[in-house]
C-alpha atoms as a PDB file:
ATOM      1  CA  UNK A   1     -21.418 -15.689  12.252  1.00  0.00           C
ATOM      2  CA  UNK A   2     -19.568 -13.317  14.684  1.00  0.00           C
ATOM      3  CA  UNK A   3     -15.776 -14.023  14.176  1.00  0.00           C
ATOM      4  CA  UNK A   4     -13.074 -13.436  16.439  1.00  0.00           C
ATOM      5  CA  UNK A   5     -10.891 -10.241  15.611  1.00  0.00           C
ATOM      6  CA  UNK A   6      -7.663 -10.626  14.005  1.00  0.00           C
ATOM      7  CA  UNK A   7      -4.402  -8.555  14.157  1.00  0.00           C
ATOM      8  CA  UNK A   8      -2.759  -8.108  11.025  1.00  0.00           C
ATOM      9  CA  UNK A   9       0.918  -8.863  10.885  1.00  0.00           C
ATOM     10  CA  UNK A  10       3.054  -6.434   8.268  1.00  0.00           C
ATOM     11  CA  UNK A  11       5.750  -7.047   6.587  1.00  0.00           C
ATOM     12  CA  UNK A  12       8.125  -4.023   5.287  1.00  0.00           C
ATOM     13  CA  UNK A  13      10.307  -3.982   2.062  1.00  0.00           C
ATOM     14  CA  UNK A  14      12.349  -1.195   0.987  1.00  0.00           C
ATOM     15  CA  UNK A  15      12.857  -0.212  -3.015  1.00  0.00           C
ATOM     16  CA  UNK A  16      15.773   2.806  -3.538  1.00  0.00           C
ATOM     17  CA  UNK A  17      16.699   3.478   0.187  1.00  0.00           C
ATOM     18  CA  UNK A  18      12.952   4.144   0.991  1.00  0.00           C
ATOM     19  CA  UNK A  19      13.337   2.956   4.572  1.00  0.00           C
ATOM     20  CA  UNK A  20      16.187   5.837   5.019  1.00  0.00           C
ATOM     21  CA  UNK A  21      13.999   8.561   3.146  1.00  0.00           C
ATOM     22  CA  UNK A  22      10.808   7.795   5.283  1.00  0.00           C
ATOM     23  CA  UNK A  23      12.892   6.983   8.564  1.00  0.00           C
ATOM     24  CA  UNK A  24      13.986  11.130   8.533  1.00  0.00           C
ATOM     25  CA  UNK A  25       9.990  11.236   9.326  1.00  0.00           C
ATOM     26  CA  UNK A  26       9.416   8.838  11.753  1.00  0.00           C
ATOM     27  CA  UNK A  27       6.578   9.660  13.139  1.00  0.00           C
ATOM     28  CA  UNK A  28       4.680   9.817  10.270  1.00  0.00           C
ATOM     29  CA  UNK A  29       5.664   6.381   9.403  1.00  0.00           C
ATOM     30  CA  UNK A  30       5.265   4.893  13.170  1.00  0.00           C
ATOM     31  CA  UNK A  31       1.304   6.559  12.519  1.00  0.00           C
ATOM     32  CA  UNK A  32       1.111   4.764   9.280  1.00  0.00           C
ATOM     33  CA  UNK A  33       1.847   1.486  11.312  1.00  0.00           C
ATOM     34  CA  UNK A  34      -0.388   2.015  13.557  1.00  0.00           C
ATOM     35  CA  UNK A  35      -3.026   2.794  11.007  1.00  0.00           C
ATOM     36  CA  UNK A  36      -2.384  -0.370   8.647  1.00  0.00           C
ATOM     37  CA  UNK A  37      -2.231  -2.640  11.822  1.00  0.00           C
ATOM     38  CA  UNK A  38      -5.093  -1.746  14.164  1.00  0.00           C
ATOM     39  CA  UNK A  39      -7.134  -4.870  14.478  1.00  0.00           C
ATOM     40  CA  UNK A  40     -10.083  -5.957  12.404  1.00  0.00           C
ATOM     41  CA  UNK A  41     -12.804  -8.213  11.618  1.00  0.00           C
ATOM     42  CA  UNK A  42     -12.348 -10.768   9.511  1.00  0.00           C
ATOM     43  CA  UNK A  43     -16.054 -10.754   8.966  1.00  0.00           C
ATOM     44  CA  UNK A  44     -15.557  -7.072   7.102  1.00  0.00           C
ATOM     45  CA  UNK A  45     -12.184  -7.885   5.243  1.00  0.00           C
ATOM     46  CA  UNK A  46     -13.267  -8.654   1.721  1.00  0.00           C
ATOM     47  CA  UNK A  47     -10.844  -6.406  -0.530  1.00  0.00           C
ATOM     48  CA  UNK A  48     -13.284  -3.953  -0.918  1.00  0.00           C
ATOM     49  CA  UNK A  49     -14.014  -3.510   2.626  1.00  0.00           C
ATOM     50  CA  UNK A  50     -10.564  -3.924   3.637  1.00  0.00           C
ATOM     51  CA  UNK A  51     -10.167  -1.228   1.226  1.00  0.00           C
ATOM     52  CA  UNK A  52     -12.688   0.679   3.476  1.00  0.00           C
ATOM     53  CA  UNK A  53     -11.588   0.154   6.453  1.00  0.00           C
ATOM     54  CA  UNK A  54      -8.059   1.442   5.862  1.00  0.00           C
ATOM     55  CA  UNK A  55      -9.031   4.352   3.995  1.00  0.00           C
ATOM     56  CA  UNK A  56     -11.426   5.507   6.868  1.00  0.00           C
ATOM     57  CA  UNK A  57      -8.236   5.344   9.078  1.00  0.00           C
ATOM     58  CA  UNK A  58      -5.989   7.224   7.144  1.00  0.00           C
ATOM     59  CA  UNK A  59      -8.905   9.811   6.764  1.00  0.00           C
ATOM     60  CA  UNK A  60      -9.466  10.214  10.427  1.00  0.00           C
ATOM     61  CA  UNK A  61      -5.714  10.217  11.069  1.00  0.00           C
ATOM     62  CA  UNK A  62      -5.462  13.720   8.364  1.00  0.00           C
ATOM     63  CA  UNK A  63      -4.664  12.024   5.825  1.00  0.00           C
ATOM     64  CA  UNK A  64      -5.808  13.889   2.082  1.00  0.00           C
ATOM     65  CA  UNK A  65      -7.965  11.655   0.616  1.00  0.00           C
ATOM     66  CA  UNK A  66      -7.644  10.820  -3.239  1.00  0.00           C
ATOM     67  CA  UNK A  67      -5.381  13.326  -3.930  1.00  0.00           C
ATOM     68  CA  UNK A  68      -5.258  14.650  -7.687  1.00  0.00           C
ATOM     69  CA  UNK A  69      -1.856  13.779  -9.473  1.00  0.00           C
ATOM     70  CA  UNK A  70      -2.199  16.139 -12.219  1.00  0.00           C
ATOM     71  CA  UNK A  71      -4.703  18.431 -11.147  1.00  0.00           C
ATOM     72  CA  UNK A  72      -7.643  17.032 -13.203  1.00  0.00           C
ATOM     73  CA  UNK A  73     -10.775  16.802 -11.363  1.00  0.00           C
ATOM     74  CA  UNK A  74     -12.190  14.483 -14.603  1.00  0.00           C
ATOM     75  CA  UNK A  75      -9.678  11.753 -14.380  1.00  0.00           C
ATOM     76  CA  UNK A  76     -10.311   9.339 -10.978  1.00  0.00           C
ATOM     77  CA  UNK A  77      -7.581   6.944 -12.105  1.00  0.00           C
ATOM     78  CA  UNK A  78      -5.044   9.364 -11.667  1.00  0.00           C
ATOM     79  CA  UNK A  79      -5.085   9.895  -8.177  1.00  0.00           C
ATOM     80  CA  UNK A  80      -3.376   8.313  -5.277  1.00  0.00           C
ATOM     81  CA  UNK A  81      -4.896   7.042  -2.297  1.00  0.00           C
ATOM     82  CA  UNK A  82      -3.813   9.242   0.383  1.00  0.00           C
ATOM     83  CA  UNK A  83      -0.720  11.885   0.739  1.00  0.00           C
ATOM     84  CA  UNK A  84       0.668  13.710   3.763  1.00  0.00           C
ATOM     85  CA  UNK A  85       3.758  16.088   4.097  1.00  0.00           C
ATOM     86  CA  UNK A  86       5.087  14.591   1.066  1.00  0.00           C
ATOM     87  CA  UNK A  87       4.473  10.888   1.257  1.00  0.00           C
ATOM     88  CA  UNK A  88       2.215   9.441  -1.031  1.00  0.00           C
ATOM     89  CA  UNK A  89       0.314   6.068  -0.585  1.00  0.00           C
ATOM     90  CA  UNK A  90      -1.140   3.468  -2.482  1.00  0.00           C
ATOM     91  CA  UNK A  91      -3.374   0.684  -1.080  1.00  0.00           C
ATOM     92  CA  UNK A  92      -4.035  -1.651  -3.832  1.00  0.00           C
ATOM     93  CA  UNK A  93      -5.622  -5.406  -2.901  1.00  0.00           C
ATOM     94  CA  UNK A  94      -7.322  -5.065  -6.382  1.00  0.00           C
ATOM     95  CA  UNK A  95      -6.489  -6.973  -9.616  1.00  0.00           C
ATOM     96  CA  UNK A  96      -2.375  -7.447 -10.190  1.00  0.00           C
ATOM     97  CA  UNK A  97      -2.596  -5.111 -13.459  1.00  0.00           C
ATOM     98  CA  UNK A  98      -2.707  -2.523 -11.294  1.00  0.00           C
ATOM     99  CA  UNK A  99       0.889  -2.302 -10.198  1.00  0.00           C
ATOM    100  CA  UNK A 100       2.073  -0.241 -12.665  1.00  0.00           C
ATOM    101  CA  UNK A 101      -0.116   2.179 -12.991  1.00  0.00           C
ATOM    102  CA  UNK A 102       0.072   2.423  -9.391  1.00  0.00           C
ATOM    103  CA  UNK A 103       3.811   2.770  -9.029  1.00  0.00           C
ATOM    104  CA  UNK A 104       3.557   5.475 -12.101  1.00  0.00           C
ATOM    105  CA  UNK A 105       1.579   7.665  -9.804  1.00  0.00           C
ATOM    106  CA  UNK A 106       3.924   7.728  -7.084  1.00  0.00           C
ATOM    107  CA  UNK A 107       6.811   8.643  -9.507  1.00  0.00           C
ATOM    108  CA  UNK A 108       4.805  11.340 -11.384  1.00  0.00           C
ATOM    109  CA  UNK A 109       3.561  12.599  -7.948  1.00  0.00           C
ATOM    110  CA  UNK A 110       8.092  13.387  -6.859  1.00  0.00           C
ATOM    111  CA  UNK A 111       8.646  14.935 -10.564  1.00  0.00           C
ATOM    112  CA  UNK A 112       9.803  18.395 -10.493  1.00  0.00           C
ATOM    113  CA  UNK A 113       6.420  19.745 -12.365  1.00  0.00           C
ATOM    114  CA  UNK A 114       4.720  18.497  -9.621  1.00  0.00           C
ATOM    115  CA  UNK A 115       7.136  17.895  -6.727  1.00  0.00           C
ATOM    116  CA  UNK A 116       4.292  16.490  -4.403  1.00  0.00           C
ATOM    117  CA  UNK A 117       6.271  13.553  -2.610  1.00  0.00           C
ATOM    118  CA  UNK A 118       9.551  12.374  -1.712  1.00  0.00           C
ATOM    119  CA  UNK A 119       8.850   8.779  -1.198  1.00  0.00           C
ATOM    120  CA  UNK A 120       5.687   6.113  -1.877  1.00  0.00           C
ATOM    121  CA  UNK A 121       3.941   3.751   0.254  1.00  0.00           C
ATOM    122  CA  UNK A 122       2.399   0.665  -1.544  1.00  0.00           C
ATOM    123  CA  UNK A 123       0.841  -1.407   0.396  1.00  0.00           C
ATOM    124  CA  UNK A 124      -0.527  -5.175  -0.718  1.00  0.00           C
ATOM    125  CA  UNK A 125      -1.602  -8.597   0.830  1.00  0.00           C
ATOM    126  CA  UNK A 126       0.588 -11.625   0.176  1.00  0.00           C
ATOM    127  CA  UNK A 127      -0.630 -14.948  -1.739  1.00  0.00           C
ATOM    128  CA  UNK A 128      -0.614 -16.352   2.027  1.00  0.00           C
ATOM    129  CA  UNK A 129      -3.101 -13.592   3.327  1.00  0.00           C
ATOM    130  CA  UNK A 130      -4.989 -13.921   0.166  1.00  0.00           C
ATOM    131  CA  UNK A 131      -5.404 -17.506   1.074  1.00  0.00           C
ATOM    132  CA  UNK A 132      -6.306 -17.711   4.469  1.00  0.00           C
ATOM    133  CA  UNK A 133      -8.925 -15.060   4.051  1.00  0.00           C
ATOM    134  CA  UNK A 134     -10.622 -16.721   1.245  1.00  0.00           C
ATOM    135  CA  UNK A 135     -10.320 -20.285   3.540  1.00  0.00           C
ATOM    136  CA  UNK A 136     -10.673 -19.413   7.207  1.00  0.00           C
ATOM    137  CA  UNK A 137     -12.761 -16.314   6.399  1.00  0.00           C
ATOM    138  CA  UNK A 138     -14.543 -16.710   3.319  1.00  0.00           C
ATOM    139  CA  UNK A 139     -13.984 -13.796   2.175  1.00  0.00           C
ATOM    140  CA  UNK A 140     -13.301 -12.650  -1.736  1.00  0.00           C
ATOM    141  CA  UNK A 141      -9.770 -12.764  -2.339  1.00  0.00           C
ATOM    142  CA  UNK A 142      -9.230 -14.970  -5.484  1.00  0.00           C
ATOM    143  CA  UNK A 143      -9.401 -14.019  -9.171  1.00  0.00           C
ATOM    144  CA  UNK A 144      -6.115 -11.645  -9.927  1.00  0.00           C
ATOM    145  CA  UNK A 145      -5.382  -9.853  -6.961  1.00  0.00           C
ATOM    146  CA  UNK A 146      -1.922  -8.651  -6.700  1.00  0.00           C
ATOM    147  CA  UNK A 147       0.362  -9.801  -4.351  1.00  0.00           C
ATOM    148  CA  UNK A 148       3.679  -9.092  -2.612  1.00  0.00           C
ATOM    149  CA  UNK A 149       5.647 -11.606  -4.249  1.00  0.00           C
ATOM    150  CA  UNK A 150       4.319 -10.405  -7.676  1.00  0.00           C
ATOM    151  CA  UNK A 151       5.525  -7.050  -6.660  1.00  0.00           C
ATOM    152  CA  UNK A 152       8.887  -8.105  -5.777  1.00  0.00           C
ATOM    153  CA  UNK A 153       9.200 -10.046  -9.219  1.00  0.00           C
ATOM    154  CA  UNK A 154       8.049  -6.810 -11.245  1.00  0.00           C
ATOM    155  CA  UNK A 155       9.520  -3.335  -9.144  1.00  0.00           C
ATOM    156  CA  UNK A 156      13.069  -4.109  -9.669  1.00  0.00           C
ATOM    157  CA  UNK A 157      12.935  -4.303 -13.764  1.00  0.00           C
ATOM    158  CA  UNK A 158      11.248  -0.880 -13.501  1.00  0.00           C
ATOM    159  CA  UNK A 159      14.620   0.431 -12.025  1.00  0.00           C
ATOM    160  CA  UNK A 160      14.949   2.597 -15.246  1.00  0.00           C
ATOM    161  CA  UNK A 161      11.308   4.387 -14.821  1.00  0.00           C
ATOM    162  CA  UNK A 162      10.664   4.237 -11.119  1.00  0.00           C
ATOM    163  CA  UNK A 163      13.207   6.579  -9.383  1.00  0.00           C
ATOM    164  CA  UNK A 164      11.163   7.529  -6.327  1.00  0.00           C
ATOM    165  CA  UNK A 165      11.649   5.475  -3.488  1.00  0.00           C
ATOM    166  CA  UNK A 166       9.143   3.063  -2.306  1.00  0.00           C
ATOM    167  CA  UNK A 167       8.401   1.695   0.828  1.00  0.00           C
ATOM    168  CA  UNK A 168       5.913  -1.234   0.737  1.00  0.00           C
ATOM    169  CA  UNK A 169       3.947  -3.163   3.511  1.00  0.00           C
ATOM    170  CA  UNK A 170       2.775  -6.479   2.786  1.00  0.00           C
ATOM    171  CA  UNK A 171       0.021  -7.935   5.281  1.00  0.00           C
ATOM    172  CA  UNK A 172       0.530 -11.215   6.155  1.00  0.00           C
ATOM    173  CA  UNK A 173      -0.622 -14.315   8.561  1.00  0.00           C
ATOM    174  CA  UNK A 174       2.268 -14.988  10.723  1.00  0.00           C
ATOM    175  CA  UNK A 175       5.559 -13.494  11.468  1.00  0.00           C
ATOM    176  CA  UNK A 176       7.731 -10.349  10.492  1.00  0.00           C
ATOM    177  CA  UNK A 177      10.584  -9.643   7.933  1.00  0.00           C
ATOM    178  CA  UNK A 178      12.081  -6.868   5.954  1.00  0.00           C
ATOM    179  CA  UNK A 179      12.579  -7.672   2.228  1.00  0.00           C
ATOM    180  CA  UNK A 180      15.039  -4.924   0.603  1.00  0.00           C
ATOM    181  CA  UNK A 181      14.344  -5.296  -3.344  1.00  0.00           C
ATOM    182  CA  UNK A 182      17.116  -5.046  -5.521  1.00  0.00           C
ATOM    183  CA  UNK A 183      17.936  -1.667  -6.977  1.00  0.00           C
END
């Protein structure tokens, strides 16, 4: 079955003044739109080749690919997706357990020992995408994966441990908003 192509509608939410941090490199960030929101098809956009399909992008765009966070070649989990001139991302449409490990990464990565980044991108689907992908598309988006609104619940009450800003895009079905979470 040969279905239609579909362009992805993001959503943008700031966590500590993220959106003023990654706005002093625009042009990074306008590239990083235009990575996460080149069109695709549905037919390939099960999470793992969603997963795929954005990481070839970001690849092809310069982008350092799996990037060590502590410098240890043995340990895959502690790596973030992609970093460039000092922003770090994180694509996760895996299973919701994932979001703190995930957000850990970006704030070890902008520690002085390390000093790699000055803000994170974390990007996620919400329940809505999740949804219509596994309805319309039939594609495999059920069974834990985490989701924009579970990241808005959880990121603020890490306030204490999470100083790095975060700027998050959240694909969605239909329209655009900015979400600011509390600080």
């Amino acid at each position: 079955m040969n279905l239609p192509s579909i362009a992805l509608s993001l959503q943008r939410f700031s966590y500590r003044f993220a959106d003023e941090v990654l706005n002093s490199r625009l042009a990074l960030k306008r590239q990083v739109e235009e990575l996460l929101t080149a069109e695709c098809d549905p037919s390939q956009m099960s999470r793992g080749g969603f997963n795929s399909i954005i990481r070839k992008r970001f690849v092809e765009a310069g982008w350092e690919d799996q990037p060590l966070v502590f410098g240890d070649p043995q340990d895959p989990s502690a790596r973030m997706d992609f970093l460039k001139d000092r922003i770090g991302v994180e694509v996760q449409f895996g299973h919701s357990s994932f979001l703190g490990i995930d957000v850990l990464k970006l704030q070890i990565g902008s520690y002085s020992a390390l000093n790699r980044i000055d803000v994170g991108i974390y990007v996620v689907t919400t329940n809505r995408f999740q949804r219509t992908m596994v309805t319309k598309y039939n594609q495999n988006w059920s069974g834990g994966s985490l989701s924009f609104e579970k990241v808005s619940r959880y990121l603020p009450h890490f306030k204490s441990a999470i100083q790095i800003p975060i700027y998050g895009y959240r694909y969605s079905v239909r329209g655009s908003a900015t979400y600011h979470a509390a600080v």
